[in-house]
PDB file of N, CA and C in Angstrom:
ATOM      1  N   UNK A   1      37.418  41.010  14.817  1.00  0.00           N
ATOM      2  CA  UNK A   1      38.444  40.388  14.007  1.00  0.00           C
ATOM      3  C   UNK A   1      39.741  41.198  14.032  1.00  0.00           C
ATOM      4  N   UNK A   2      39.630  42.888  13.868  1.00  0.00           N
ATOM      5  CA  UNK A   2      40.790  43.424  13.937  1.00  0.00           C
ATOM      6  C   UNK A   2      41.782  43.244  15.252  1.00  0.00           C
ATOM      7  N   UNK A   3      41.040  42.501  16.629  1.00  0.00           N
ATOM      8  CA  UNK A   3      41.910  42.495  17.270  1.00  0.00           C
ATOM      9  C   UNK A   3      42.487  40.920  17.428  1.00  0.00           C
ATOM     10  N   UNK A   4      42.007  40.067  16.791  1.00  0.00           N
ATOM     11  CA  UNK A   4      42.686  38.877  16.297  1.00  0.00           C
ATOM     12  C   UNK A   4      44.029  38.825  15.372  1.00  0.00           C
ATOM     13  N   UNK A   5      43.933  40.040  14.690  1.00  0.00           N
ATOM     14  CA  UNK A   5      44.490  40.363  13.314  1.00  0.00           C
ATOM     15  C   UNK A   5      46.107  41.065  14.441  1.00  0.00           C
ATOM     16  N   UNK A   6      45.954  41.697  15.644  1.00  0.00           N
ATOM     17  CA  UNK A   6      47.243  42.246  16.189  1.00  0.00           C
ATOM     18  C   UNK A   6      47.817  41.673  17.185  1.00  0.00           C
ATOM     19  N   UNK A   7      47.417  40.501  17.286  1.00  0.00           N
ATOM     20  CA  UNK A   7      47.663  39.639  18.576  1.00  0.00           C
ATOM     21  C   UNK A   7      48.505  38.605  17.551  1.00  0.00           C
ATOM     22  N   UNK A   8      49.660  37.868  18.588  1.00  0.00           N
ATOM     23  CA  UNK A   8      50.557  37.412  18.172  1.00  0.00           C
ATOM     24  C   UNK A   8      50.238  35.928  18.875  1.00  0.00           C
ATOM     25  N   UNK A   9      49.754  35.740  20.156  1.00  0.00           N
ATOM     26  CA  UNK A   9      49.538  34.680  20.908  1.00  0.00           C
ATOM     27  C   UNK A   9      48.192  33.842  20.477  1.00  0.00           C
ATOM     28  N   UNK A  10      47.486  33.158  19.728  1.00  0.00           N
ATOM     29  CA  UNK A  10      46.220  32.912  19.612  1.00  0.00           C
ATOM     30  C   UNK A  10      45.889  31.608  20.378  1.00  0.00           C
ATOM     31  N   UNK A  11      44.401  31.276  20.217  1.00  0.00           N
ATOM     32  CA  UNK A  11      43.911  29.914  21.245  1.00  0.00           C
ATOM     33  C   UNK A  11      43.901  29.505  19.319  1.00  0.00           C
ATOM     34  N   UNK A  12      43.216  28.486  19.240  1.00  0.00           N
ATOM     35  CA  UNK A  12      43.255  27.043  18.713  1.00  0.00           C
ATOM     36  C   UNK A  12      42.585  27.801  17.394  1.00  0.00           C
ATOM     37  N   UNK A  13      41.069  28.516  17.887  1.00  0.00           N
ATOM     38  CA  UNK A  13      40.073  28.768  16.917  1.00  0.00           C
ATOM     39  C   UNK A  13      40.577  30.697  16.654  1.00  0.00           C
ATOM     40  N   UNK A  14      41.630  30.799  17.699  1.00  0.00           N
ATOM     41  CA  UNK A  14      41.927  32.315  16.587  1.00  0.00           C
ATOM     42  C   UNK A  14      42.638  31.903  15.256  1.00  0.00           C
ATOM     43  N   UNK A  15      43.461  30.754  15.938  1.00  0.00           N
ATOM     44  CA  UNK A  15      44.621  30.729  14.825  1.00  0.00           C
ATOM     45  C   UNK A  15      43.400  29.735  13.591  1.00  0.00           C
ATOM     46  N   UNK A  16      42.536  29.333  13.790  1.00  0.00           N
ATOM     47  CA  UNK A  16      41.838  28.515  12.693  1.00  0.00           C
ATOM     48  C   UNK A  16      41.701  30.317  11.997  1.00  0.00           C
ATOM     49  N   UNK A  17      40.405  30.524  12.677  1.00  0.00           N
ATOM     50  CA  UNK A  17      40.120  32.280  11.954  1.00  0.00           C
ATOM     51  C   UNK A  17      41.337  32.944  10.714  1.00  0.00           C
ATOM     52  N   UNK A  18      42.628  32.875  11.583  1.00  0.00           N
ATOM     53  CA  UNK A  18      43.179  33.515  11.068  1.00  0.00           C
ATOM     54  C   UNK A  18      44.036  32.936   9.842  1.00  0.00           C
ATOM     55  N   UNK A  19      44.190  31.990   9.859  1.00  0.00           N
ATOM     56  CA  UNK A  19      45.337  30.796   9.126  1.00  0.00           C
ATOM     57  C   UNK A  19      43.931  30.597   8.005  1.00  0.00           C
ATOM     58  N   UNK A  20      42.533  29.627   8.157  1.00  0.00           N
ATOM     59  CA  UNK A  20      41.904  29.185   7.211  1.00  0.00           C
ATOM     60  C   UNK A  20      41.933  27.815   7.343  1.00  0.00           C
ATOM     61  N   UNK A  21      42.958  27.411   8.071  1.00  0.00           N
ATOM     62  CA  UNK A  21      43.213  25.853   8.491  1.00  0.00           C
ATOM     63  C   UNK A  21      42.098  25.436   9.365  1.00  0.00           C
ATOM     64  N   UNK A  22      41.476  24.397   9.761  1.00  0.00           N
ATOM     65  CA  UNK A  22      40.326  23.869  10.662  1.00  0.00           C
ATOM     66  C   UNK A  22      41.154  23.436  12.025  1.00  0.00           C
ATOM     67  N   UNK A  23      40.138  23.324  12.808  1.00  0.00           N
ATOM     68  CA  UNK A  23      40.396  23.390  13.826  1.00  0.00           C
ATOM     69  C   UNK A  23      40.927  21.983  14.554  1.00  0.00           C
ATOM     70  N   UNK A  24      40.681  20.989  13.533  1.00  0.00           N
ATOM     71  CA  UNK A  24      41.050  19.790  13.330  1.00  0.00           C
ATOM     72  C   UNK A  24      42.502  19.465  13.021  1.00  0.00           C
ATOM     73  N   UNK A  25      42.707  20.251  12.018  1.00  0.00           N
ATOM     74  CA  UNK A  25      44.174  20.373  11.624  1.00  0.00           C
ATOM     75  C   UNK A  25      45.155  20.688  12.057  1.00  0.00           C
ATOM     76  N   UNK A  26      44.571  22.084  12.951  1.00  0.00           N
ATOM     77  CA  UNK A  26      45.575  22.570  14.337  1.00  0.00           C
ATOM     78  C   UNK A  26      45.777  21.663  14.873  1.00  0.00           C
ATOM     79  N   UNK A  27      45.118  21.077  15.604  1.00  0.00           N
ATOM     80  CA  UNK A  27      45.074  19.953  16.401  1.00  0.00           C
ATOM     81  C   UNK A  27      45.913  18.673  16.378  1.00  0.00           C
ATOM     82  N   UNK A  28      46.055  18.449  15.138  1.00  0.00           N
ATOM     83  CA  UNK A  28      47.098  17.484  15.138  1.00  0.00           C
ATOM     84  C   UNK A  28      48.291  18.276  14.242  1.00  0.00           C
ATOM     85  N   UNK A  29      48.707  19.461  13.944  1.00  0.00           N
ATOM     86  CA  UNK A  29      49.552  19.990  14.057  1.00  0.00           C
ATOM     87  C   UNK A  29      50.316  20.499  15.476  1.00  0.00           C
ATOM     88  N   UNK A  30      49.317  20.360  16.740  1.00  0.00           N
ATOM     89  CA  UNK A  30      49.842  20.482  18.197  1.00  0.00           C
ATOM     90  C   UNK A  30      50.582  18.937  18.416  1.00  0.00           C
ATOM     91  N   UNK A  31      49.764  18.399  17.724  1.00  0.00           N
ATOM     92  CA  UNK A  31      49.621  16.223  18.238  1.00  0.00           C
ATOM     93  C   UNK A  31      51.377  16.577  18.262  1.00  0.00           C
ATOM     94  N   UNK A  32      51.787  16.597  16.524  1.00  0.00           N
ATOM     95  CA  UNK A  32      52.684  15.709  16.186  1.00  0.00           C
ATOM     96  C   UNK A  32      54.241  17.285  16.089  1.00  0.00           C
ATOM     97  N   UNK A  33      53.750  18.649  16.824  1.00  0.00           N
ATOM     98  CA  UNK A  33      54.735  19.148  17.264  1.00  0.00           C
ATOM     99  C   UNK A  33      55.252  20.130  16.430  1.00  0.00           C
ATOM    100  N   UNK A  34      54.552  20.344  15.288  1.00  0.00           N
ATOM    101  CA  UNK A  34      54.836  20.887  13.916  1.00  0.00           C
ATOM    102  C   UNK A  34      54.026  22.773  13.940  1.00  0.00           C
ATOM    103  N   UNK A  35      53.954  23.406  15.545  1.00  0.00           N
ATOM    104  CA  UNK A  35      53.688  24.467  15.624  1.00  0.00           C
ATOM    105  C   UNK A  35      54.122  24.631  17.531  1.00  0.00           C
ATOM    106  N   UNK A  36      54.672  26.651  17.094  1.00  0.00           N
ATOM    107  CA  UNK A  36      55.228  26.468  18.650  1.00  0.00           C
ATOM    108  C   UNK A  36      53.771  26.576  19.436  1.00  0.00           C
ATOM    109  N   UNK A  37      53.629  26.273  20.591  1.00  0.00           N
ATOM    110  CA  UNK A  37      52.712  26.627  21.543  1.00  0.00           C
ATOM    111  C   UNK A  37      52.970  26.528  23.271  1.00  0.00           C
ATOM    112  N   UNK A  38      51.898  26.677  23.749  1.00  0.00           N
ATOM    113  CA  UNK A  38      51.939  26.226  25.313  1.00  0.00           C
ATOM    114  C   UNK A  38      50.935  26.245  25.394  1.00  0.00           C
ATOM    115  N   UNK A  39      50.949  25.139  26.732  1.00  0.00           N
ATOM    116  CA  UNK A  39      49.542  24.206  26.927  1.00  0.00           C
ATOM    117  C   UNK A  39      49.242  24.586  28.714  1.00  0.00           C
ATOM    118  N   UNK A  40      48.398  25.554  28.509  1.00  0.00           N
ATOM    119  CA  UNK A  40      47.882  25.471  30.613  1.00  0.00           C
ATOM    120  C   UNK A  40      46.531  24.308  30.561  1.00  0.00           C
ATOM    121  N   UNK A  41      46.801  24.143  32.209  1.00  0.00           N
ATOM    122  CA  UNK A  41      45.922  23.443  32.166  1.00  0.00           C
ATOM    123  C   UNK A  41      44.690  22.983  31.455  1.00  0.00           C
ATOM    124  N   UNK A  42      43.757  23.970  30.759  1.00  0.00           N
ATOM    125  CA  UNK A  42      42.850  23.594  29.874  1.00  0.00           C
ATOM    126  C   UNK A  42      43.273  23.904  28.178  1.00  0.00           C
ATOM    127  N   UNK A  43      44.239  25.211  27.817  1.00  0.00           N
ATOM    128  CA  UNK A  43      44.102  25.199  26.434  1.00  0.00           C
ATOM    129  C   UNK A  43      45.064  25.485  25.913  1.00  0.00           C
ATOM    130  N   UNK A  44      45.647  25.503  25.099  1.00  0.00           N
ATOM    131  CA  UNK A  44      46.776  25.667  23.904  1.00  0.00           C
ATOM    132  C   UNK A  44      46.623  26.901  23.387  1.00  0.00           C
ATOM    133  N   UNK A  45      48.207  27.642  23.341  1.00  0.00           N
ATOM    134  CA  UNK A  45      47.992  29.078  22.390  1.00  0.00           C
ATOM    135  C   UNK A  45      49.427  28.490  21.627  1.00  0.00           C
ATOM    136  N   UNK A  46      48.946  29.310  21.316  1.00  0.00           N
ATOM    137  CA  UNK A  46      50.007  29.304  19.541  1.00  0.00           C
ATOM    138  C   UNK A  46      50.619  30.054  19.153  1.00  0.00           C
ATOM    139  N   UNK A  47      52.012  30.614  19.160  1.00  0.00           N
ATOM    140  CA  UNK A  47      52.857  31.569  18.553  1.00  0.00           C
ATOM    141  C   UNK A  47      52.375  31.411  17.458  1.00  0.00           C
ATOM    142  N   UNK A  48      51.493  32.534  16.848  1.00  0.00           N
ATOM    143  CA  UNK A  48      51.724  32.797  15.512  1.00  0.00           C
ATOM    144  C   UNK A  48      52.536  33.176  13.965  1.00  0.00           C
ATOM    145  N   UNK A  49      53.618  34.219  14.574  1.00  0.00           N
ATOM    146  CA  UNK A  49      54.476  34.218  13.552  1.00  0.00           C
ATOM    147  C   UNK A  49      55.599  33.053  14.065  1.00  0.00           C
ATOM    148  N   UNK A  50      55.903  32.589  14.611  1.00  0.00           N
ATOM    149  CA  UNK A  50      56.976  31.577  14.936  1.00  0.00           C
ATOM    150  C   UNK A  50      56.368  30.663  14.210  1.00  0.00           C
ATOM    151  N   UNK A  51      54.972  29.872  14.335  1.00  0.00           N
ATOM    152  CA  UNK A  51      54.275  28.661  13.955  1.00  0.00           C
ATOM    153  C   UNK A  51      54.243  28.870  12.078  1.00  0.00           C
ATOM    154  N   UNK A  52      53.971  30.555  11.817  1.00  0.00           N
ATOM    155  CA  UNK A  52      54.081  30.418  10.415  1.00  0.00           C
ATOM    156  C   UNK A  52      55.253  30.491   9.687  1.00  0.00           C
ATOM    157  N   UNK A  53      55.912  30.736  10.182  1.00  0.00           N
ATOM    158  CA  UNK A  53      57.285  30.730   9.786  1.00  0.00           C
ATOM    159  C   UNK A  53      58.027  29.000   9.790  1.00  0.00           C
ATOM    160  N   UNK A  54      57.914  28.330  10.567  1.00  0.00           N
ATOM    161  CA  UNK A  54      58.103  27.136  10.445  1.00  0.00           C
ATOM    162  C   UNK A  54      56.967  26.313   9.491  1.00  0.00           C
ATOM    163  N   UNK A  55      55.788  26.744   9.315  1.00  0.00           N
ATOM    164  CA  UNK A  55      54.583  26.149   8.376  1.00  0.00           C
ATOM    165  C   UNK A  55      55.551  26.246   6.706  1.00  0.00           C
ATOM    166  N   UNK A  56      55.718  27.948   6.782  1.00  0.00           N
ATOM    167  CA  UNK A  56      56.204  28.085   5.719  1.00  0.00           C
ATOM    168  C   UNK A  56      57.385  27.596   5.006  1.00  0.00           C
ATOM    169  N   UNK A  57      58.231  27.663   6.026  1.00  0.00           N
ATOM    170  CA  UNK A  57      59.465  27.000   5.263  1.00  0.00           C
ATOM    171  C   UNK A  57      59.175  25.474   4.970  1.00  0.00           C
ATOM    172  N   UNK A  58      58.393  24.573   5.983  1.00  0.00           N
ATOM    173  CA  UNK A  58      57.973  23.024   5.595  1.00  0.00           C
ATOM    174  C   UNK A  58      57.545  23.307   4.368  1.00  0.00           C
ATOM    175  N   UNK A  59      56.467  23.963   3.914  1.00  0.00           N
ATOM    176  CA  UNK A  59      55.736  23.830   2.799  1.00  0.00           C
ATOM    177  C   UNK A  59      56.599  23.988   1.201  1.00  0.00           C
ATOM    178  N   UNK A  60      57.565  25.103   1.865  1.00  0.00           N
ATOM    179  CA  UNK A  60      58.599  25.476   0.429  1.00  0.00           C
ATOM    180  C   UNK A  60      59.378  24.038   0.393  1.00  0.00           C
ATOM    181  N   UNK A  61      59.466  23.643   1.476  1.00  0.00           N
ATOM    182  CA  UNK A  61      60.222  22.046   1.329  1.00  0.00           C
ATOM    183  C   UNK A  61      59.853  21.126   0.347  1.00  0.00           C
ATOM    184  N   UNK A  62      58.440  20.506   0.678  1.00  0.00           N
ATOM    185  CA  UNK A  62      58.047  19.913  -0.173  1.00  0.00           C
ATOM    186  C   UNK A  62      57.175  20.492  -1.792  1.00  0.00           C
ATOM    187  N   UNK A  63      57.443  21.380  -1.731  1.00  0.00           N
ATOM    188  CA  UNK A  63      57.528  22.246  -3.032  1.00  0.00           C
ATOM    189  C   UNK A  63      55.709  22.488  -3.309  1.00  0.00           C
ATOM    190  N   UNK A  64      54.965  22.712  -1.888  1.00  0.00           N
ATOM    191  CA  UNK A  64      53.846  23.367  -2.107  1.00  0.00           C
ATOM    192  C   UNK A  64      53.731  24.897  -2.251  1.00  0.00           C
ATOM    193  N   UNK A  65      54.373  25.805  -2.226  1.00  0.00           N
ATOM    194  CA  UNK A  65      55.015  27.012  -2.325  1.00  0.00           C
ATOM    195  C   UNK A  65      56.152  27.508  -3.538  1.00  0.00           C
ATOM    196  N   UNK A  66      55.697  27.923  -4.643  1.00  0.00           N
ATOM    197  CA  UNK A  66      56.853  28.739  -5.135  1.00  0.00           C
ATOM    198  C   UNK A  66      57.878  29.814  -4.505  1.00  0.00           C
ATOM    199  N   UNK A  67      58.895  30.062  -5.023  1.00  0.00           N
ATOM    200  CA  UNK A  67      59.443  31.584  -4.555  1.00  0.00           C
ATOM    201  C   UNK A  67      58.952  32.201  -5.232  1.00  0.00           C
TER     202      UNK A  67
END
């Protein structure tokens, strides 16, 4: 886990691990474009602090997040 925890690039099920989100959810957070990534031929990685940083500010949007 600690080396999940220093890696910035994750596949689908680090970023589930690490986020708490399912792996389902990623998934159509890739669908509809709402996290950065890149896609090789078989799998998707995920900028992690880029993807949470855009998670986060959506969420303060619709006011699921206090300051």
């Amino acid at each position: 886990m600690e080396e999940i925890e220093n890696k910035n690039i994750l596949t689908i099920k680090e970023f589930s691990l690490r986020t708490g989100l399912s792996v389902k959810a990623i998934r159509k957070l890739i669908i509809d474009h709402k996290l950065v990534f890149i896609k090789t031929t078989q799998k998707f990685y995920i900028d992690y602090a880029k993807s949470m940083e855009i998670l986060w500010n959506r969420w303060k949007k619709v006011g699921v997040l206090d300051d």
